[in-house]
N, C-alpha and C. Protein backbone atom coordinates (compact mmCIF):
# COMPACT_ATOMS: atom_id res chain seq x y z
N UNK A 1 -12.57 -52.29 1.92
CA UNK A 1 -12.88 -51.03 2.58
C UNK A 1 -11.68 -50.10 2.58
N UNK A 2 -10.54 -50.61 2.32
CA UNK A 2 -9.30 -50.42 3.02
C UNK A 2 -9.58 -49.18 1.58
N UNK A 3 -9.68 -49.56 -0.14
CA UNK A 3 -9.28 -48.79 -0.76
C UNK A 3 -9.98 -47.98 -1.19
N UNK A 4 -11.22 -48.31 -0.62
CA UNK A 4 -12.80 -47.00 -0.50
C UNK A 4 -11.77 -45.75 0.34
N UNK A 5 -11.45 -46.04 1.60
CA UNK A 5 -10.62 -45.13 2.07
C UNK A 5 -9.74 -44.43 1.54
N UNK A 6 -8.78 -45.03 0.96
CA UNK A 6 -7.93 -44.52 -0.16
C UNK A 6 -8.32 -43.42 -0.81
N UNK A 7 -9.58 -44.06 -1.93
CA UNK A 7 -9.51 -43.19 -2.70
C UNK A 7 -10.51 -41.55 -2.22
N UNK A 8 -11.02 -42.36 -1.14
CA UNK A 8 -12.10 -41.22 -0.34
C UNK A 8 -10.92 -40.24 0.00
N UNK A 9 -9.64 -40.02 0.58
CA UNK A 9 -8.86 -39.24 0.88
C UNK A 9 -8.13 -38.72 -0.33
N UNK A 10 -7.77 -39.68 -1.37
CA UNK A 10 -7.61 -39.53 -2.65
C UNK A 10 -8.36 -38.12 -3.24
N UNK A 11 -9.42 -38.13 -3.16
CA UNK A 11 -10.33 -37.09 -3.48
C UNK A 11 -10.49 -35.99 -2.96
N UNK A 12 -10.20 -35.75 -1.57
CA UNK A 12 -10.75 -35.24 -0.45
C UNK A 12 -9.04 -33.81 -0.47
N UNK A 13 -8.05 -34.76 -0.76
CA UNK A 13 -6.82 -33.97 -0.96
C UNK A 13 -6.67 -33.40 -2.13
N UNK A 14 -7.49 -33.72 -3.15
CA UNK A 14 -7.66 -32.60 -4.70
C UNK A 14 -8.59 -31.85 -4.20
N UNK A 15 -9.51 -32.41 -3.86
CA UNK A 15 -10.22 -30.88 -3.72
C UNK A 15 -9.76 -29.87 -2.89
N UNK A 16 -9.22 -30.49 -1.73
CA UNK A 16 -8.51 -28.96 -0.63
C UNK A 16 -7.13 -28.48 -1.35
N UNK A 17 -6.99 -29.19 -2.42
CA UNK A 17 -5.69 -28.21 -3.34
C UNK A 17 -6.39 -27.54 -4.46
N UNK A 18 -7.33 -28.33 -4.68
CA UNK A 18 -8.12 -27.28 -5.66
C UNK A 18 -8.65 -25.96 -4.87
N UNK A 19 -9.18 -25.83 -4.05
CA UNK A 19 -9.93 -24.42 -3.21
C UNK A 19 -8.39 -23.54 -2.84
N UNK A 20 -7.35 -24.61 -2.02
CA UNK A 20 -6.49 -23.29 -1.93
C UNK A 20 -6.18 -22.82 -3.15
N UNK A 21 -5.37 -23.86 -4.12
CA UNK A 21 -5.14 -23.07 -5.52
C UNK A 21 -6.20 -21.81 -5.41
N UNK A 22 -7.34 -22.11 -5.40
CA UNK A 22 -8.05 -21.22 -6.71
C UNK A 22 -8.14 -19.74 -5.15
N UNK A 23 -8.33 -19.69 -3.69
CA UNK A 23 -8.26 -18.51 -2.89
C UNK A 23 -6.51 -18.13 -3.31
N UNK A 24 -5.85 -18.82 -3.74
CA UNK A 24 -4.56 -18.02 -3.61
C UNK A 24 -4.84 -17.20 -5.25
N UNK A 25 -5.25 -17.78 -5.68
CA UNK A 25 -5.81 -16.94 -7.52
C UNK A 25 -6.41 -15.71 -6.77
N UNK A 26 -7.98 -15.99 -6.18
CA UNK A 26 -8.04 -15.08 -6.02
C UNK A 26 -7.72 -13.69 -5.21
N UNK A 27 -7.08 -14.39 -4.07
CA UNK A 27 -6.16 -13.13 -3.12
C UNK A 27 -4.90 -12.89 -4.12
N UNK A 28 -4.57 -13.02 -5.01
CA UNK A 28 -3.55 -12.57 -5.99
C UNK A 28 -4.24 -11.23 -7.03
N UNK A 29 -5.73 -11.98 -7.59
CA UNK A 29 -6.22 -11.10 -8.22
C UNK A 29 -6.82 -9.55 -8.11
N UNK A 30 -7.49 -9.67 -6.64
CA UNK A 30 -7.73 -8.77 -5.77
C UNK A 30 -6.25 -7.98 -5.27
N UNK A 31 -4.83 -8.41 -5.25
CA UNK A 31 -4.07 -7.16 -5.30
C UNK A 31 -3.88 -6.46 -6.01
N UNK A 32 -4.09 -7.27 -7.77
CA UNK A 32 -3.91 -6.53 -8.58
C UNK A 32 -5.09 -5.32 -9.00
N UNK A 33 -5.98 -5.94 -8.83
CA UNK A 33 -7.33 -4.84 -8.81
C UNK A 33 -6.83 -3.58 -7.82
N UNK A 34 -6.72 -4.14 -6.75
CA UNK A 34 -6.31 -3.06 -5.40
C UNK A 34 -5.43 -1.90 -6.28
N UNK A 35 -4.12 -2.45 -6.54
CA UNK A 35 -3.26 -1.97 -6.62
C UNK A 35 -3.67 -1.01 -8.15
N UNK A 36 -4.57 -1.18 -8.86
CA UNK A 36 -4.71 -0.47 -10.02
C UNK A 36 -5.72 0.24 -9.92
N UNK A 37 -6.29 -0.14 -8.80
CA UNK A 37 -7.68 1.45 -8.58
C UNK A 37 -6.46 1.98 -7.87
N UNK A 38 -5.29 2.20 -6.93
CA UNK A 38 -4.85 3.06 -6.53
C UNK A 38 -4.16 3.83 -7.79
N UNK A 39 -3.46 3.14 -8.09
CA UNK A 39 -2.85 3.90 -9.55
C UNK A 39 -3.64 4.80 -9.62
N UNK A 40 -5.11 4.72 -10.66
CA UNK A 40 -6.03 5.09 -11.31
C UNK A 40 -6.27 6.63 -10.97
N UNK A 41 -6.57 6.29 -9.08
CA UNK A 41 -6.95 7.47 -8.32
C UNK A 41 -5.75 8.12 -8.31
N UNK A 42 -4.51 7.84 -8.15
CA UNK A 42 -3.34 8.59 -7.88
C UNK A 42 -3.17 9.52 -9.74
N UNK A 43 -3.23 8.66 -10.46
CA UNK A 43 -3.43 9.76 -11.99
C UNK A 43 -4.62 10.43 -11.87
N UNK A 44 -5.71 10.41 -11.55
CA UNK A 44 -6.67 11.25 -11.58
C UNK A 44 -6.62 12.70 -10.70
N UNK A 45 -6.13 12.15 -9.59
CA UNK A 45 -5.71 13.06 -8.35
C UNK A 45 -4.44 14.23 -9.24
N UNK A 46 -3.87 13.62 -10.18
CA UNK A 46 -2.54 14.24 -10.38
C UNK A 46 -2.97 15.45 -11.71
N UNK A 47 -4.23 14.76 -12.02
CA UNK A 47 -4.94 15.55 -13.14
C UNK A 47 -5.74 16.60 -12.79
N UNK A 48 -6.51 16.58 -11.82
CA UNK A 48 -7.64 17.53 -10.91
C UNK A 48 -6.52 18.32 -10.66
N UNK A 49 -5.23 18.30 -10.12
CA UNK A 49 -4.33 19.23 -9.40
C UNK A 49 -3.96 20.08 -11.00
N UNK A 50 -3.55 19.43 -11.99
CA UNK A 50 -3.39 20.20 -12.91
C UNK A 50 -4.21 21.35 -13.57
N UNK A 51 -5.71 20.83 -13.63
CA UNK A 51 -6.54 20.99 -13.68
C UNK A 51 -6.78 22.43 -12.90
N UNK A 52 -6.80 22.69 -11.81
CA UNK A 52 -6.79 23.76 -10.69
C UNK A 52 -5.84 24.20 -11.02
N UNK A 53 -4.77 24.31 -11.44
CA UNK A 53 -3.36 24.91 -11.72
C UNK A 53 -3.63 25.55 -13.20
N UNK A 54 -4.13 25.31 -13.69
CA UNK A 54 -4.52 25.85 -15.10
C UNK A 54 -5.54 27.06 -14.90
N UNK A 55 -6.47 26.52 -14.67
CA UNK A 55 -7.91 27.47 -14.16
C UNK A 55 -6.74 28.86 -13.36
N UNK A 56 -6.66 28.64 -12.45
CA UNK A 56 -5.72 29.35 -11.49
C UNK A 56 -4.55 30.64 -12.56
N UNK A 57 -4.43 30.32 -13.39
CA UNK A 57 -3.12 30.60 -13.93
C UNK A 57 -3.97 31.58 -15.41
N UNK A 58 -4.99 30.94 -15.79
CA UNK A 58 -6.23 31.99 -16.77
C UNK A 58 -6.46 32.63 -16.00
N UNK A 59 -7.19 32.65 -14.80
CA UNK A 59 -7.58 33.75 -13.84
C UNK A 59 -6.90 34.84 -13.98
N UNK A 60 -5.61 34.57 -13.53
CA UNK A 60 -4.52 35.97 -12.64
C UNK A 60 -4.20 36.42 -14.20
N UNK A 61 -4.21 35.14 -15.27
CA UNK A 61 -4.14 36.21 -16.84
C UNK A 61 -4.90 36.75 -17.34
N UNK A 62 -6.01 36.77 -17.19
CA UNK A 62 -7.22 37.77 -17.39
C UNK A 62 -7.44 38.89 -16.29
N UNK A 63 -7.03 38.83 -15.01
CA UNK A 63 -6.84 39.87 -13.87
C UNK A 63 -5.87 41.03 -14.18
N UNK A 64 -4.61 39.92 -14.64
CA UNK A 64 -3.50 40.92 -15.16
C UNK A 64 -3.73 41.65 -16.39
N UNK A 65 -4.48 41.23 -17.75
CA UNK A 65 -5.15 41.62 -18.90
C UNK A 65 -5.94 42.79 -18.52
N UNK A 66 -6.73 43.13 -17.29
CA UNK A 66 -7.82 43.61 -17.65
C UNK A 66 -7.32 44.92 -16.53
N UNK A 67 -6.09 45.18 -15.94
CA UNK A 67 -5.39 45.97 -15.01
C UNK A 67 -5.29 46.99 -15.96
């Protein structure tokens, strides 16, 4: 009985290193996701501003054109 026990804990301690392993995978993977939709939005954000800065800048040159 003694090594039924054994290996019953034997087992019992791979698998609870297998689950943390694999939540620490995935709370690792999920920062990197996190962290690259912020990127993403922070270049997009930086593009829309350009974007409005352009538009903005034809305007007042066709305002000034047509003075």
């Amino acid at each position: 009985m003694k090594d039924q026990l054994s290996t019953s804990e034997i087992s019992k301690d791979a698998v609870q290193s297998a689950l943390e392993a694999a939540a620490t995978t995935v709370g690792q993977v999920t920062s990197i996701i996190t962290q690259a939709v912020k990127e993403v939005a922070g270049a997009m954000g930086g593009f829309a501003t350009e974007v409005f800065e352009i538009r903005d800048s034809a305007r007042k040159a066709r305002e000034q054109n047509q003075s």
